[in-house]
N, C-alpha and C. Protein backbone atom coordinates (compact mmCIF):
# COMPACT_ATOMS: atom_id res chain seq x y z
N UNK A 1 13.16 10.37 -7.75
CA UNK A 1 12.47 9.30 -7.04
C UNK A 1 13.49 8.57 -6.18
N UNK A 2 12.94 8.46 -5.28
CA UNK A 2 14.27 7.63 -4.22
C UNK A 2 14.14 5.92 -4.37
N UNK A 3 15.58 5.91 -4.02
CA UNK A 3 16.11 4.33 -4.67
C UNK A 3 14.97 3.33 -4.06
N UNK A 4 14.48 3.66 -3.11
CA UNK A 4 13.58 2.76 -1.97
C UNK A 4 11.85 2.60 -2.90
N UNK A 5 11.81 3.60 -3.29
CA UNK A 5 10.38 3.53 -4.23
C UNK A 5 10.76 3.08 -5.52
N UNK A 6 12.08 2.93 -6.58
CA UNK A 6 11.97 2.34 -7.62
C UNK A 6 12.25 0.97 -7.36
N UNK A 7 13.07 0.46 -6.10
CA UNK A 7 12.62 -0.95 -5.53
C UNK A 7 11.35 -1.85 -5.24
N UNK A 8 11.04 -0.89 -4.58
CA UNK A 8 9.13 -1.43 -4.38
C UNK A 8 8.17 -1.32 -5.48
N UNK A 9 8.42 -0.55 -7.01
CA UNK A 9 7.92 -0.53 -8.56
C UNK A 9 8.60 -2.08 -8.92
N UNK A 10 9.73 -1.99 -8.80
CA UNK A 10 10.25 -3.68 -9.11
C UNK A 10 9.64 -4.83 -8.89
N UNK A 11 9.77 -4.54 -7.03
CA UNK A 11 8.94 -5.92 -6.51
C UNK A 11 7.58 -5.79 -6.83
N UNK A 12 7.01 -5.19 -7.09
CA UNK A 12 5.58 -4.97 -7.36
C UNK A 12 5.00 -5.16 -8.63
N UNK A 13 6.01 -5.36 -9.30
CA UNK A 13 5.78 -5.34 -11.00
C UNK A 13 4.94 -6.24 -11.40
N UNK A 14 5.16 -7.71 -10.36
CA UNK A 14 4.44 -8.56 -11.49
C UNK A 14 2.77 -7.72 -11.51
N UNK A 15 2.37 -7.19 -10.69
CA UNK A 15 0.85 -7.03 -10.81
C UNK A 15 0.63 -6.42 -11.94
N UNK A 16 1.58 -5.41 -12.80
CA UNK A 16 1.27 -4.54 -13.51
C UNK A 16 2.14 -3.42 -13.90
N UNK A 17 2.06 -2.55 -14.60
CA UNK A 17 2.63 -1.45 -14.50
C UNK A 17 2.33 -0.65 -13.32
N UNK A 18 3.65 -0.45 -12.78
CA UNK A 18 3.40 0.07 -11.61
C UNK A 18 4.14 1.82 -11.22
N UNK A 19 3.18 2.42 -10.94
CA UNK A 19 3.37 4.16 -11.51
C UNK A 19 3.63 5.03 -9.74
N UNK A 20 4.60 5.32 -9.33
CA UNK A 20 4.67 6.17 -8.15
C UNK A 20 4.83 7.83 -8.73
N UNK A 21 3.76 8.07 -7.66
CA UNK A 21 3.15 9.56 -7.96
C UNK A 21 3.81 10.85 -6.19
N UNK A 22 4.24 11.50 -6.79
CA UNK A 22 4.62 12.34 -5.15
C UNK A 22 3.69 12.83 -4.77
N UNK A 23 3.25 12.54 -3.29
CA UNK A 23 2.11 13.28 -2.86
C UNK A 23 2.88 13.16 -1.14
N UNK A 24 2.17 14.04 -0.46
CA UNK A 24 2.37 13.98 0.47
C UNK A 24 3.79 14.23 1.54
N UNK A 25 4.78 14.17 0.38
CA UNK A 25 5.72 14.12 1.27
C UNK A 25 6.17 12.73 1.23
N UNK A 26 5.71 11.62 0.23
CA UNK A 26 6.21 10.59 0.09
C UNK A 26 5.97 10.24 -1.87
N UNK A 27 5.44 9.13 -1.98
CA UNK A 27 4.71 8.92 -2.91
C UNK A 27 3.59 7.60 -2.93
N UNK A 28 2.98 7.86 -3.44
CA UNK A 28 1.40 7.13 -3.43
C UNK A 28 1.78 5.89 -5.26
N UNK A 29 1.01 4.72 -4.52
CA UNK A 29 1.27 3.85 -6.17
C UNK A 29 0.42 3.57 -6.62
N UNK A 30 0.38 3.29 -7.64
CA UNK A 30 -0.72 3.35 -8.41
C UNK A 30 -0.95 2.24 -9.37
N UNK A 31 -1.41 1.34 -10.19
CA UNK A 31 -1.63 0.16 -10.82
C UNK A 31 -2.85 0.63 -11.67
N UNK A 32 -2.95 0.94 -13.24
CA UNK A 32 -4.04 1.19 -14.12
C UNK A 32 -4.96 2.44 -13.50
N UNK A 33 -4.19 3.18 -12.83
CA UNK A 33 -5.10 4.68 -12.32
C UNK A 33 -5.28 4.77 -10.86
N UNK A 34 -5.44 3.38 -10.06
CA UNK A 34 -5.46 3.09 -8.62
C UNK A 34 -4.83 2.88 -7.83
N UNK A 35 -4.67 3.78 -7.02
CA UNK A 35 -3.83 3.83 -5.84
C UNK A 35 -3.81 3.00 -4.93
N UNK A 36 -2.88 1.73 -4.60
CA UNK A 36 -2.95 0.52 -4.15
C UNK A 36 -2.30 0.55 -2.92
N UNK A 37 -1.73 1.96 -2.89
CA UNK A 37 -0.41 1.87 -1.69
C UNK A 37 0.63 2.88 -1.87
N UNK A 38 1.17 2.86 -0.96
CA UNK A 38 1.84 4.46 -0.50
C UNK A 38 3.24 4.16 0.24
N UNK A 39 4.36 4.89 0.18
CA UNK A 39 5.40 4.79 0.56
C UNK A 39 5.47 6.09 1.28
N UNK A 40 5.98 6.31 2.61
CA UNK A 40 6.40 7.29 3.59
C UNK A 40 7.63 6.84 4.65
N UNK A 41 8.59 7.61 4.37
CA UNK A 41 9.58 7.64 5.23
C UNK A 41 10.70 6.16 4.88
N UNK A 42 10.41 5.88 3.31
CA UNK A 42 10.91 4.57 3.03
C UNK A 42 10.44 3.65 3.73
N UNK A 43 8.85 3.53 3.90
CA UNK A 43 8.35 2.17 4.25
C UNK A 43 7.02 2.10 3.03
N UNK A 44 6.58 0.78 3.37
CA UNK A 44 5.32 0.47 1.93
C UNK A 44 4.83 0.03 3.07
N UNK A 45 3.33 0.76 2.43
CA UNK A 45 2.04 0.76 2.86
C UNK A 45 1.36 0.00 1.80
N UNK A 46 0.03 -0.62 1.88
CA UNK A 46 -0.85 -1.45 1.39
C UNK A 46 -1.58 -1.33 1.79
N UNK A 47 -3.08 -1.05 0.74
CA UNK A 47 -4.74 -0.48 0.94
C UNK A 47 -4.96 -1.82 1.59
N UNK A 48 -6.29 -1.46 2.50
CA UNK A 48 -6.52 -2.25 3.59
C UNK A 48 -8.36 -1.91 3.36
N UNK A 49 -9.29 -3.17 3.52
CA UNK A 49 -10.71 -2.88 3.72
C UNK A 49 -10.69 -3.88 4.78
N UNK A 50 -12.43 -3.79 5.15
CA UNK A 50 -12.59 -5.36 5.90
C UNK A 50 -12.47 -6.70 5.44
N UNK A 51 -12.10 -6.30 4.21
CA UNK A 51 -12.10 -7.63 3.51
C UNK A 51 -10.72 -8.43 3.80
N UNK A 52 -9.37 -7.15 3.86
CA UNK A 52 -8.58 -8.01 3.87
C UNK A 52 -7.47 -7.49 5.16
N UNK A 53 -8.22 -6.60 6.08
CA UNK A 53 -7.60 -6.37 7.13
C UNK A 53 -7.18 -7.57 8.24
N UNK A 54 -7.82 -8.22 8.16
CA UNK A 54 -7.11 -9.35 9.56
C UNK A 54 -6.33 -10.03 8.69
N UNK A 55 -5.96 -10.05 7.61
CA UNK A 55 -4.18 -10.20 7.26
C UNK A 55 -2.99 -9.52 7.43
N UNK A 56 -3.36 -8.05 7.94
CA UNK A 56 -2.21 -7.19 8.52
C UNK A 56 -2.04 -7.47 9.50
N UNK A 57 -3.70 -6.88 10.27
CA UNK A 57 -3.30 -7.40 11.70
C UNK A 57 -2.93 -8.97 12.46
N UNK A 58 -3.33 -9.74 11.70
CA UNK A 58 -2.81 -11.52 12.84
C UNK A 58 -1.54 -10.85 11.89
N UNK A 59 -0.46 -10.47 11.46
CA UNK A 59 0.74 -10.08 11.58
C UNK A 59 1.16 -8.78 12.11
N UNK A 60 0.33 -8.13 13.11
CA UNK A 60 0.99 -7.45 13.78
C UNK A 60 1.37 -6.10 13.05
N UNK A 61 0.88 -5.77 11.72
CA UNK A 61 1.45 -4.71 11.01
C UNK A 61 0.32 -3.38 11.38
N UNK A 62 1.67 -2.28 11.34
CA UNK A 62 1.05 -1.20 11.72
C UNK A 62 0.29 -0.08 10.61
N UNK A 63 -0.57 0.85 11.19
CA UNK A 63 -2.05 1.12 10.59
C UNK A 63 -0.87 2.50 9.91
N UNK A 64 -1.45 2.71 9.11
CA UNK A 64 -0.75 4.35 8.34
C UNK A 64 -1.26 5.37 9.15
N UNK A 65 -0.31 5.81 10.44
CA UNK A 65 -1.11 7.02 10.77
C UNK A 65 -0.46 8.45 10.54
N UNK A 66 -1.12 9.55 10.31
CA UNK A 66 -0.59 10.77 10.69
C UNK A 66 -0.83 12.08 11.37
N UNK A 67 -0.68 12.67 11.60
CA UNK A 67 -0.54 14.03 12.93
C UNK A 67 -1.33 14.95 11.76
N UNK A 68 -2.94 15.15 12.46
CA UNK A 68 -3.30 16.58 11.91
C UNK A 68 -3.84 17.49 12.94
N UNK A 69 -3.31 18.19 12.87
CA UNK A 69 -3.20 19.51 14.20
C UNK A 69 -3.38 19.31 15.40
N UNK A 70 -2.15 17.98 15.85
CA UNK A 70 -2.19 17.46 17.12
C UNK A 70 -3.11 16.09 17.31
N UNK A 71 -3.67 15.84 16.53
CA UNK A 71 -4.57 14.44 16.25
C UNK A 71 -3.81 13.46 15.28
N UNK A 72 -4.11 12.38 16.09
CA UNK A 72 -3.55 11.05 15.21
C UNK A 72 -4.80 10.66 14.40
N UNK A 73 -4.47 10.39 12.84
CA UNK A 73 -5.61 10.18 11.68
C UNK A 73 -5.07 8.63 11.04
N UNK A 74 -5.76 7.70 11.42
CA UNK A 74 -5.45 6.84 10.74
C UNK A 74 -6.11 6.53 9.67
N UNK A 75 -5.02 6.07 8.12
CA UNK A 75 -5.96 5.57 6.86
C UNK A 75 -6.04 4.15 6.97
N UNK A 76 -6.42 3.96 6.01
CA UNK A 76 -7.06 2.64 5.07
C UNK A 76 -5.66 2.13 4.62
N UNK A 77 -4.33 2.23 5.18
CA UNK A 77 -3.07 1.10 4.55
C UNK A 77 -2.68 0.63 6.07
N UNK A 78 -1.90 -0.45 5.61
CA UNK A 78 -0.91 -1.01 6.67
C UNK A 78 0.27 -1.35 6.27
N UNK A 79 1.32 -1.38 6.79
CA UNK A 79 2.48 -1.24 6.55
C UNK A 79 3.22 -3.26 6.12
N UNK A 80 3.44 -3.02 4.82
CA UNK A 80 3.77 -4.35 3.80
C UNK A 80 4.26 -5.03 5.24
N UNK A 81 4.13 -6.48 4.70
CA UNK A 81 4.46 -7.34 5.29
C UNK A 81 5.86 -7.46 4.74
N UNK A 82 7.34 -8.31 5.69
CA UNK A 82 8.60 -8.36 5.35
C UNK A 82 8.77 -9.63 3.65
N UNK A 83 7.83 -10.99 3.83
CA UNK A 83 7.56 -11.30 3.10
C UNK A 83 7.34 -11.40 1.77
N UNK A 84 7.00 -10.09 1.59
CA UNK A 84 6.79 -9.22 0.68
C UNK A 84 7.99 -9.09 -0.37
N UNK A 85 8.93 -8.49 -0.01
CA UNK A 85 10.22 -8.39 -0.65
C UNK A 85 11.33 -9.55 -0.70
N UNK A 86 10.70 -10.61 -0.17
CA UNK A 86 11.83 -11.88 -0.21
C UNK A 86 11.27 -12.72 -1.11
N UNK A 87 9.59 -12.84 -1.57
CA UNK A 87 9.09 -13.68 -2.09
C UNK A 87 8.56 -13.11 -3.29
N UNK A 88 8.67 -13.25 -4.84
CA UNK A 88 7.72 -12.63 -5.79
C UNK A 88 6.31 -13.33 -5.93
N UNK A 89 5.88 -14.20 -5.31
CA UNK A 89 5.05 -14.81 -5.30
C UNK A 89 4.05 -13.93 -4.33
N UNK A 90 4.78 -14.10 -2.89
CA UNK A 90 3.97 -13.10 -1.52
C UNK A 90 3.73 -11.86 -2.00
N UNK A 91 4.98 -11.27 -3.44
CA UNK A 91 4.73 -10.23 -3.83
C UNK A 91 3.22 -9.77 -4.29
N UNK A 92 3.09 -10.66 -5.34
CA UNK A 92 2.18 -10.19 -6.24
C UNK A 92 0.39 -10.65 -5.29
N UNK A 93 0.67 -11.53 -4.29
CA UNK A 93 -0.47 -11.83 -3.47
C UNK A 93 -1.21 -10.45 -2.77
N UNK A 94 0.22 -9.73 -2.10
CA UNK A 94 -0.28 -9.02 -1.29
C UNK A 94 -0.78 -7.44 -2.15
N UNK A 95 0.24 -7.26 -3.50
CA UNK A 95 -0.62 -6.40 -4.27
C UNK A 95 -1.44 -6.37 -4.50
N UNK A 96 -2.06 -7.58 -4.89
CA UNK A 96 -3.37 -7.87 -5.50
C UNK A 96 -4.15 -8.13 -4.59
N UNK A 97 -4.06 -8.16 -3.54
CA UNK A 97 -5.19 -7.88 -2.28
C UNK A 97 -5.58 -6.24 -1.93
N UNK A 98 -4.21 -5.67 -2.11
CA UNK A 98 -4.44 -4.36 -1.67
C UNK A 98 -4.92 -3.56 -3.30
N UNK A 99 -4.57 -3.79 -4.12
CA UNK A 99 -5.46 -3.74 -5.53
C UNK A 99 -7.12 -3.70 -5.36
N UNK A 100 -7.31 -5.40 -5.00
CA UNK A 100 -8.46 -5.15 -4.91
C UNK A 100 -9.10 -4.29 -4.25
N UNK A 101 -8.64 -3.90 -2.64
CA UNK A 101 -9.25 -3.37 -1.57
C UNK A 101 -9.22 -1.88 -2.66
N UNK A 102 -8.82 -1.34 -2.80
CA UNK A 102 -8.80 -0.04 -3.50
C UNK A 102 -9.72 -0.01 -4.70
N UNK A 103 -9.75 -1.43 -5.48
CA UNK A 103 -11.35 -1.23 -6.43
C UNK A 103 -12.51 -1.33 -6.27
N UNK A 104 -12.45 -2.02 -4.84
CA UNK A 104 -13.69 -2.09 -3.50
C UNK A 104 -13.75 -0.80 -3.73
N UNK A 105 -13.12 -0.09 -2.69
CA UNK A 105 -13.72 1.20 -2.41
C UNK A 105 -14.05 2.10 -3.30
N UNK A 106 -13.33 2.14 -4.52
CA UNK A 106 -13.92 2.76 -5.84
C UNK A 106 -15.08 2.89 -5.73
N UNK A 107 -15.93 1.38 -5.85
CA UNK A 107 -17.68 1.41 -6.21
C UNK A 107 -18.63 1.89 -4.80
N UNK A 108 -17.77 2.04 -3.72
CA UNK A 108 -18.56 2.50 -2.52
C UNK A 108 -19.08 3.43 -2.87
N UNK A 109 -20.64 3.71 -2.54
CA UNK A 109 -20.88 5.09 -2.92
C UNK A 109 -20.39 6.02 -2.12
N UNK A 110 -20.72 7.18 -2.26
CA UNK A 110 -20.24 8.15 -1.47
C UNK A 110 -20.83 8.97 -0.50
């Protein structure tokens, strides 16, 4: 596991036990089974709905995108706010927003 993802299990701790899984070519995190957020290229990502998207964006943070067969695919994270890692307080706010957004979408049907 790279030093950059057992940092972001740290800062992230207060929410919970916090479990990074390899997927992708990065790793995906997880909190009690749910995937709250994702690390690629040593950056943190954070699940995003309508509920709590115009807190990424009025900061300007960028959407998780990636290249599938020449197409840009954007998900459901945005890239942590700097905040994030200076404050354990901002910490555990912005987990637990992107927590929730991910138990939102759980009950969406399908």
């Amino acid at each position: 596991m790279s030093e950059f993802t057992e940092y972001v299990k740290e800062v992230l701790g207060s929410l919970g036990p916090v479990q990074a899984r390899r997927m992708f070519g990065g790793y995906g995190l997880f909190c009690d089974g749910v995937m709250f957020g994702l690390i690629a290229d040593d950056t943190l990502y954070l699940k995003s709905d309508q509920v709590i998207e115009p807190y990424f964006k009025e900061r300007n943070l960028e959407q998780f995108t990636y290249d599938k067969r020449g197409k840009p695919i954007k998900m459901s994270y945005f890239m942590a706010p700097e905040e994030l890692f200076e404050d354990p307080e901002q910490a555990t706010l912005w987990a637990r927003r992107s927590l929730d957004a991910a138990l939102r979408a759980k009950q969406e049907p399908s």
